[in-house]
Protein backbone atom coordinates (compact mmCIF):
# COMPACT_ATOMS: atom_id res chain seq x y z
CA UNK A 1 1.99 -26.28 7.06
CA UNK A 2 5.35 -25.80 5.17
CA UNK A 3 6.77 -22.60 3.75
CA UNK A 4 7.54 -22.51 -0.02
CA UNK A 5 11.03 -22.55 -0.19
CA UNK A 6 10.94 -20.91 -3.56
CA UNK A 7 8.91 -18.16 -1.76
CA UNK A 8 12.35 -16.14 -0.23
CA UNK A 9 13.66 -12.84 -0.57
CA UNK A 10 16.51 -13.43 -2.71
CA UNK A 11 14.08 -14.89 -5.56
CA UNK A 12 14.31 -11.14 -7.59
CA UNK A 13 14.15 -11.99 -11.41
CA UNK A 14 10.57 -12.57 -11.95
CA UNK A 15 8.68 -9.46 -12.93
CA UNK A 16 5.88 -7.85 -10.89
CA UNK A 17 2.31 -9.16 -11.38
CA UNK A 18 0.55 -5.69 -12.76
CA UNK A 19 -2.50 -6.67 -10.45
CA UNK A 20 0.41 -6.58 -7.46
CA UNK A 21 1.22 -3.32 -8.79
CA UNK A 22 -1.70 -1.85 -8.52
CA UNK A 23 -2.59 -3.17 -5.41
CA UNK A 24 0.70 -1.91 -3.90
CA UNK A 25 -0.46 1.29 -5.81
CA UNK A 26 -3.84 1.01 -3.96
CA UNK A 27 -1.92 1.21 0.00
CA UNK A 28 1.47 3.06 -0.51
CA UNK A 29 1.15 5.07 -4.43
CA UNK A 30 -0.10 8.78 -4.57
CA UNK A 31 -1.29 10.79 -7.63
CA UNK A 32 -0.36 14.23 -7.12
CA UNK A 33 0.33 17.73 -8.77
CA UNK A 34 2.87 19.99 -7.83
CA UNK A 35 3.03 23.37 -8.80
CA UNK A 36 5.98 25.26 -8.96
CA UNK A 37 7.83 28.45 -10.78
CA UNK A 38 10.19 28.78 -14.14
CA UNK A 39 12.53 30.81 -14.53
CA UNK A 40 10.14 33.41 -16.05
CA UNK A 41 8.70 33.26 -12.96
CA UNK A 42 5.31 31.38 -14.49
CA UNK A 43 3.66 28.66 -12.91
CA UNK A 44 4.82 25.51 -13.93
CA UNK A 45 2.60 22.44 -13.12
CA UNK A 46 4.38 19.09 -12.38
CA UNK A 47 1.97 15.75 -12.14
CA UNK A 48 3.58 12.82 -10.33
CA UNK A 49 3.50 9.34 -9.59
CA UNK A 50 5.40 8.25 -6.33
CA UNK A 51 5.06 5.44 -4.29
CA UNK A 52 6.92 4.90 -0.70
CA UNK A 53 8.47 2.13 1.37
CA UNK A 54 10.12 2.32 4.60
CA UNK A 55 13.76 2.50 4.47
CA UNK A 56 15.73 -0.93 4.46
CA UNK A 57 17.45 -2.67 2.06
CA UNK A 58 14.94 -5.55 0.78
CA UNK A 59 12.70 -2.33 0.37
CA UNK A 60 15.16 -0.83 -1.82
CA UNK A 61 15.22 -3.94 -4.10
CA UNK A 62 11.41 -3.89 -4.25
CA UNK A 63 11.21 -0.11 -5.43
CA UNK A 64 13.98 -1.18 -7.81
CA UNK A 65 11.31 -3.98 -9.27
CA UNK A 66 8.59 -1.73 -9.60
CA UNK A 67 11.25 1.00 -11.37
CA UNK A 68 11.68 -1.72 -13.65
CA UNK A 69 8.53 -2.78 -14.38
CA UNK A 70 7.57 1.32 -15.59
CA UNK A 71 10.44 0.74 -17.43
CA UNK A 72 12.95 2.35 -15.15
CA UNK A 73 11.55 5.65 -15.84
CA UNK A 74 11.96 8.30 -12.40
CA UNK A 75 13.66 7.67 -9.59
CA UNK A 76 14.25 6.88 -6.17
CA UNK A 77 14.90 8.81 -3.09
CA UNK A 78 15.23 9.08 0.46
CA UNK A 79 14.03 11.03 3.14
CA UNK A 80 13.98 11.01 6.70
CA UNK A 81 12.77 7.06 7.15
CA UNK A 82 11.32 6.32 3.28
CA UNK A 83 12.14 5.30 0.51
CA UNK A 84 10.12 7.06 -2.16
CA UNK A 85 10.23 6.06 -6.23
CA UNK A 86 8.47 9.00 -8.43
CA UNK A 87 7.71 9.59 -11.71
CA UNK A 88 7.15 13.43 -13.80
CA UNK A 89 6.97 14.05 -16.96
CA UNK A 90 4.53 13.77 -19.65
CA UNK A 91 6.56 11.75 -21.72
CA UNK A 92 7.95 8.93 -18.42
CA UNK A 93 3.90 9.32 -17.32
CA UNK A 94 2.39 7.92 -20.08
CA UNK A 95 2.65 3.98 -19.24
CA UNK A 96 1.68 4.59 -15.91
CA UNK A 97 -1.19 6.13 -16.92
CA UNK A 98 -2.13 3.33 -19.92
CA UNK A 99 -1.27 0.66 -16.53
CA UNK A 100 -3.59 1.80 -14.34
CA UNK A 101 -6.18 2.23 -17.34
CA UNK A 102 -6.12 -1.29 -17.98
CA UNK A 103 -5.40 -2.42 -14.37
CA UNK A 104 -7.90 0.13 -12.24
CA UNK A 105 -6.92 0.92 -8.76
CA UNK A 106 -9.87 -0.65 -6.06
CA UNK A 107 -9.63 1.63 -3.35
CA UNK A 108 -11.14 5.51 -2.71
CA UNK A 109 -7.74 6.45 -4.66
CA UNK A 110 -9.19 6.41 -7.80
CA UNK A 111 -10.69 9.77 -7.85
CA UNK A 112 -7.62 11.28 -7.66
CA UNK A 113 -6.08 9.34 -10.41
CA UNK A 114 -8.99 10.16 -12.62
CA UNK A 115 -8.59 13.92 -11.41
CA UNK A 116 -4.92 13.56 -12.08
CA UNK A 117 -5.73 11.92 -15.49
CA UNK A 118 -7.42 14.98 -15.93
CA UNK A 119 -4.80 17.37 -15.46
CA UNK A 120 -2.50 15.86 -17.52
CA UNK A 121 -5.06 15.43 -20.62
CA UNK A 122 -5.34 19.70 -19.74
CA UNK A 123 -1.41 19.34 -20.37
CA UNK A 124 -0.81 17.54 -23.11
CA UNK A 125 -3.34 19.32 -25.60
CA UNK A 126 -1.14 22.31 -23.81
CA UNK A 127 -4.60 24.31 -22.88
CA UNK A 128 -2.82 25.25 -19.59
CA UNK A 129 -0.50 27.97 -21.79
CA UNK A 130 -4.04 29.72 -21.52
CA UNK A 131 -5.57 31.38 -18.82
CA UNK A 132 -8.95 29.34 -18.42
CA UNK A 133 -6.76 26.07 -19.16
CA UNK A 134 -4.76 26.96 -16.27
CA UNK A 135 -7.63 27.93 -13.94
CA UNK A 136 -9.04 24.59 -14.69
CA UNK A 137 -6.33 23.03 -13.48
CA UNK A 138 -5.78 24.78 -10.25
CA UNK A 139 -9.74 24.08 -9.66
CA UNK A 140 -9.19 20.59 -10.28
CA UNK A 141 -5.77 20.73 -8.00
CA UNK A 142 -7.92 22.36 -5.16
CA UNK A 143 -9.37 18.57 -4.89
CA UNK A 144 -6.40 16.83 -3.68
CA UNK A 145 -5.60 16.20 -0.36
CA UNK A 146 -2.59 19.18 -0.11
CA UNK A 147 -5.36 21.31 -2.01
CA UNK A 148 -3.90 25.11 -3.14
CA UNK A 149 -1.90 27.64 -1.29
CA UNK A 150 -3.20 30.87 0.13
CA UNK A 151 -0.27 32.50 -2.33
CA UNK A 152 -2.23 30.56 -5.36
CA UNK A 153 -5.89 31.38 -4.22
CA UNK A 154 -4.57 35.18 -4.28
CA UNK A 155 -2.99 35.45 -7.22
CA UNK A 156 -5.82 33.30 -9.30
CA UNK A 157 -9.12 34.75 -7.34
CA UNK A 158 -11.28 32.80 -10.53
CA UNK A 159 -10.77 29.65 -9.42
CA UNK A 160 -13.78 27.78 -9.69
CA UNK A 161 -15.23 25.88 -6.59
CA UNK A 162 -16.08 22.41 -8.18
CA UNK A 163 -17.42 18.97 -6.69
CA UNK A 164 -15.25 15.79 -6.03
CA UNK A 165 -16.32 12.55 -8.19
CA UNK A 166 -18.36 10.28 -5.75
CA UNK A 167 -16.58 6.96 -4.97
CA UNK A 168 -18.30 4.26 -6.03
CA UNK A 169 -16.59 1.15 -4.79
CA UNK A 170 -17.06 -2.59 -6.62
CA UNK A 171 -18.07 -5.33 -4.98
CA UNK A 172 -16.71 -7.89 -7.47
CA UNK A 173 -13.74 -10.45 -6.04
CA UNK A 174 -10.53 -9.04 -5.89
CA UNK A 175 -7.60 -10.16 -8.35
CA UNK A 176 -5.11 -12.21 -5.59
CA UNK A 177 -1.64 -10.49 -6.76
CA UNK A 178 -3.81 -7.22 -6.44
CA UNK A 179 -4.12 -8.46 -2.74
CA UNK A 180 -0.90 -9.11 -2.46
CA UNK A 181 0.27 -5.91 -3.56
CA UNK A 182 -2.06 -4.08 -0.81
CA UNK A 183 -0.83 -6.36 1.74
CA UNK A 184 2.91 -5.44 0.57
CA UNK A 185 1.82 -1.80 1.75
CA UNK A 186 -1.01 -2.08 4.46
CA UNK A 187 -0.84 -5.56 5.70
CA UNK A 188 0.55 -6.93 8.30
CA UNK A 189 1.81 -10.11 10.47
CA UNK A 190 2.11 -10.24 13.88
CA UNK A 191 2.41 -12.73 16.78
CA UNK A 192 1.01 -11.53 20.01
CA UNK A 193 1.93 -12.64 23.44
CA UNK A 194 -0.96 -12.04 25.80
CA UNK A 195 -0.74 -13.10 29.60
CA UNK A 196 -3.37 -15.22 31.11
CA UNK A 197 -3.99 -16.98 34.33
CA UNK A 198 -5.04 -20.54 32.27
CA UNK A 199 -1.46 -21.18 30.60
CA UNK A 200 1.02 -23.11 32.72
CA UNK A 201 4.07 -20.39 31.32
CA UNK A 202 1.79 -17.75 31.93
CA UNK A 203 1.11 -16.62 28.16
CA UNK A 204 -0.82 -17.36 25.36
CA UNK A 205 0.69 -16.57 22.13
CA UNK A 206 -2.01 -15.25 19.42
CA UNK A 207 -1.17 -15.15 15.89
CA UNK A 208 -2.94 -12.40 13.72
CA UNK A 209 -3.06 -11.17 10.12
CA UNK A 210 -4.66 -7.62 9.75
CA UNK A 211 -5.04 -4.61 7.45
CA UNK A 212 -6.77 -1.41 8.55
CA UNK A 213 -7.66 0.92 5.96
CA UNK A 214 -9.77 4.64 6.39
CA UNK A 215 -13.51 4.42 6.86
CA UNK A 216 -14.01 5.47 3.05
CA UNK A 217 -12.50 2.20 1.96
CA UNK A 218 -14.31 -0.50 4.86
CA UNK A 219 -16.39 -2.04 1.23
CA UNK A 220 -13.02 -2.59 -0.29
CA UNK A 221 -11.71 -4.95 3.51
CA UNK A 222 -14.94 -6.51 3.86
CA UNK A 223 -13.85 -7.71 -0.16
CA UNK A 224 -10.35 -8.79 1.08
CA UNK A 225 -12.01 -10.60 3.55
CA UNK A 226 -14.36 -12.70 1.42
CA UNK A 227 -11.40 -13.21 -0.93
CA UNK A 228 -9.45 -14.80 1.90
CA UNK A 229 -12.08 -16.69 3.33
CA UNK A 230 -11.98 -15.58 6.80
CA UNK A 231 -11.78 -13.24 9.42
CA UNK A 232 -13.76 -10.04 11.06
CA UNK A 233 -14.09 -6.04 10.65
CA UNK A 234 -13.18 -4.59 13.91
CA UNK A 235 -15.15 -1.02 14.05
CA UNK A 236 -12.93 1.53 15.56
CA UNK A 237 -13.39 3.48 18.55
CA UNK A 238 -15.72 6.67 18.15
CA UNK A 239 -13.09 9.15 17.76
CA UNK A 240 -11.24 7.13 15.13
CA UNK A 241 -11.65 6.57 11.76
CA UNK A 242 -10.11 3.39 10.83
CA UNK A 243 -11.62 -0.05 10.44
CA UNK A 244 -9.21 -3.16 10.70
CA UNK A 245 -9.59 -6.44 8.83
CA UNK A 246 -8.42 -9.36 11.37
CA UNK A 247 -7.59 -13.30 11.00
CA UNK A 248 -6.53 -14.81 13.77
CA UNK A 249 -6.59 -18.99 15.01
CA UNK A 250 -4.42 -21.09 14.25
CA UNK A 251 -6.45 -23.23 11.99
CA UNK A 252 -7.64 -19.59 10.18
CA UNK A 253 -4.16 -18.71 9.64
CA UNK A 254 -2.78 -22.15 8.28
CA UNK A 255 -5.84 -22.82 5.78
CA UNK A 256 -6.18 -19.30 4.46
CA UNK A 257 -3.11 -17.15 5.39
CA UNK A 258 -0.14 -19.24 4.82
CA UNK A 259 -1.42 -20.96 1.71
CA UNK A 260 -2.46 -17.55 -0.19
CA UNK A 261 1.17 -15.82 0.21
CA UNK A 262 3.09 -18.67 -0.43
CA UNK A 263 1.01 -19.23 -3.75
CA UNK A 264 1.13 -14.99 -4.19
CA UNK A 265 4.38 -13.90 -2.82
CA UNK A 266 4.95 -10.56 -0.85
CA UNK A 267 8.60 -8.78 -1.62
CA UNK A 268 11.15 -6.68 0.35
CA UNK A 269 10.81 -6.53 4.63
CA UNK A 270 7.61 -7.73 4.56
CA UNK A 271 8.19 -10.92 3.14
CA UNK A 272 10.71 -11.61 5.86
CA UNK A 273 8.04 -10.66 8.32
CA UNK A 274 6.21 -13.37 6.57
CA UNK A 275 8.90 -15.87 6.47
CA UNK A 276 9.29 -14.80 10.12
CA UNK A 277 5.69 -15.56 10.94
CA UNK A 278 5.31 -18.97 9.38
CA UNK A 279 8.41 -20.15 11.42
CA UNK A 280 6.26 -19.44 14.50
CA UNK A 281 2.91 -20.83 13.23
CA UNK A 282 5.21 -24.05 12.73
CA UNK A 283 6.41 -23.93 16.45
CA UNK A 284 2.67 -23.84 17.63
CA UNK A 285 1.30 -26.42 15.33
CA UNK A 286 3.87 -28.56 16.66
CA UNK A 287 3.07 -27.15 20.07
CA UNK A 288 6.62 -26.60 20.94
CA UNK A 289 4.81 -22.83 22.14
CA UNK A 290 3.39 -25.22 25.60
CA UNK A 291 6.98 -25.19 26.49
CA UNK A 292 10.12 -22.34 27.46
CA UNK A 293 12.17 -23.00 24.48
CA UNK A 294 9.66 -22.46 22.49
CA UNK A 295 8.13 -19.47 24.16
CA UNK A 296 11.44 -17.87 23.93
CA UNK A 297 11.53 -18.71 20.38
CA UNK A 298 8.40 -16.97 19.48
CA UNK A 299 9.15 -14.30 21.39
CA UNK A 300 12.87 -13.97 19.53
CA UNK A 301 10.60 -14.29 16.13
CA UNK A 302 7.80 -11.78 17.15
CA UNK A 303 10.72 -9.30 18.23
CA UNK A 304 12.33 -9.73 15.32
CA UNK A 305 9.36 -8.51 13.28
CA UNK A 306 7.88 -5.48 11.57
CA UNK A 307 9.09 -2.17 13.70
CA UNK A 308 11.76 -4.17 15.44
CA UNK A 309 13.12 -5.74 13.00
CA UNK A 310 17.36 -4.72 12.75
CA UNK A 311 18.63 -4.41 8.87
């Protein structure tokens, strides 16, 4: 089990996969609507596109790729620990929403796009300039996951109480750069030390690829999971509402894990996590783990990882 060499961070010039957009789309995107004031002191109504990545250079170079690939419309920001690239404007919207027409987002998300697809059709045959155009927005708006103020509700007391699209997820296979692009935002590699009695240094080192995603969405892991030929659906404990996808094994991990992201690379920190992770898969298939050097090595690699990982 050998890394693709070609598969590094510094290999920037070829374009984003629109699947691997989408699926990015799918873990770290939002479709929202802001509403704010002009200077007439109307309400002005402000649909976005914005997707988020945790602050770090290689993450900056990623949100620079996907600027590029809408065609460098929007921007990027920071705040606090994230990175986040958005998108307003009618005009700057309209190839992200013909992209995710013709590239459909998987996951529960898709409501709101289609609700947000909604608002903006409202805006561009300008029907909001009237009063029942507007209230149709704000009804629609109410949907989202920020909803309405208390400040709207009282100043528009006819907005309509109206029912949320059902979510009805596919269960056809999964595109593998649209896995790739969800892994990029809710994926993640990891190698676990665990103490036990049976191992002459004391530990046993466990390797694990997982992805948790909200209750709503456990159709759309159990398809990950048939697309990468292995793992289990950990159920969460009663007062949560998460379910987590999980490989783990050594053999698991080198004949489904290894293989699928060399072939369908990841970008920015999470690629190093993954470059980071195959370096200690090689140090146990070689079983260099059964000994202190190579303990320490994992342990240099696993610490070196995700959250503690030093840019």
């Amino acid at each position: 089990m050998v890394l693709n060499t070609n598969n590094n961070i510094n290999n920037n010039n070829e374009p984003l996969d629109p699947n691997y957009i989408t699926g990015y789309t799918d873990g770290e995107g939002s479709f929202s609507v802001r509403i704010g004031k002009t200077q007439n002191n109307k309400i002005r109504i402000i649909p976005v596109y914005s997707i988020c990545a945790q602050i770090n250079p290689p993450n900056k170079l990623l949100l620079e790729k996907v600027k590029e690939f809408f065609e460098n419309k929007g921007s990027i920001s920071r705040s606090n620990n994230m990175f986040s690239y958005e998108i307003t404007g009618l005009t700057s919207l309209r190839f992200v929403e013909h992209h995710f027409k013709n590239f459909p987002l998987e996951s529960s998300k898709i409501i709101h796009f289609k609700l947000w697809c909604d608002i903006i059709e409202i805006l561009k045959k300008k029907d909001h300039l009237k009063p029942e155009g507007l209230i149709k927005i704000l009804s629609i708006k109410s949907l989202f996951p920020k909803g309405l103020s208390k400040t709207i509700y009282v100043s528009y007391p006819d907005i309509a109480k109206i029912e949320k699209p059902q979510f009805l997820p596919s269960c056809s296979a999964l595109n593998p750069h649209w896995i790739a692009g969800f892994v990029q935002a809710d994926g993640s590699f990891g190698l676990h030390y665990v103490k036990t009695v049976r191992s002459r240094l004391g530990y046993s080192c466990l390797p694990q690829f997982r992805i948790s995603q909200h209750e709503r969405d456990l159709v759309l892991l159990k398809r990950v999971l048939l697309s990468l030929g292995s793992g289990t659906i950990v159920k969460p404990p009663l007062d949560r509402n998460r379910y987590e996808m999980s490989i783990t094994g050594l053999s698991n991990i080198k004949l489904n894990i290894v293989p699928f992201f060399n072939k369908y690379r990841l970008y920015g920190a999470k690629q190093l996590d993954f470059i980071s992770f195959c370096e200690g898969i090689s140090i146990m298939e070689k079983k260099e783990h059964l000994t202190e050097k190579g303990v320490r090595q994992i342990k240099g690699l696993a610490y070196s990882m995700n959250s503690y990982r030093k840019f």
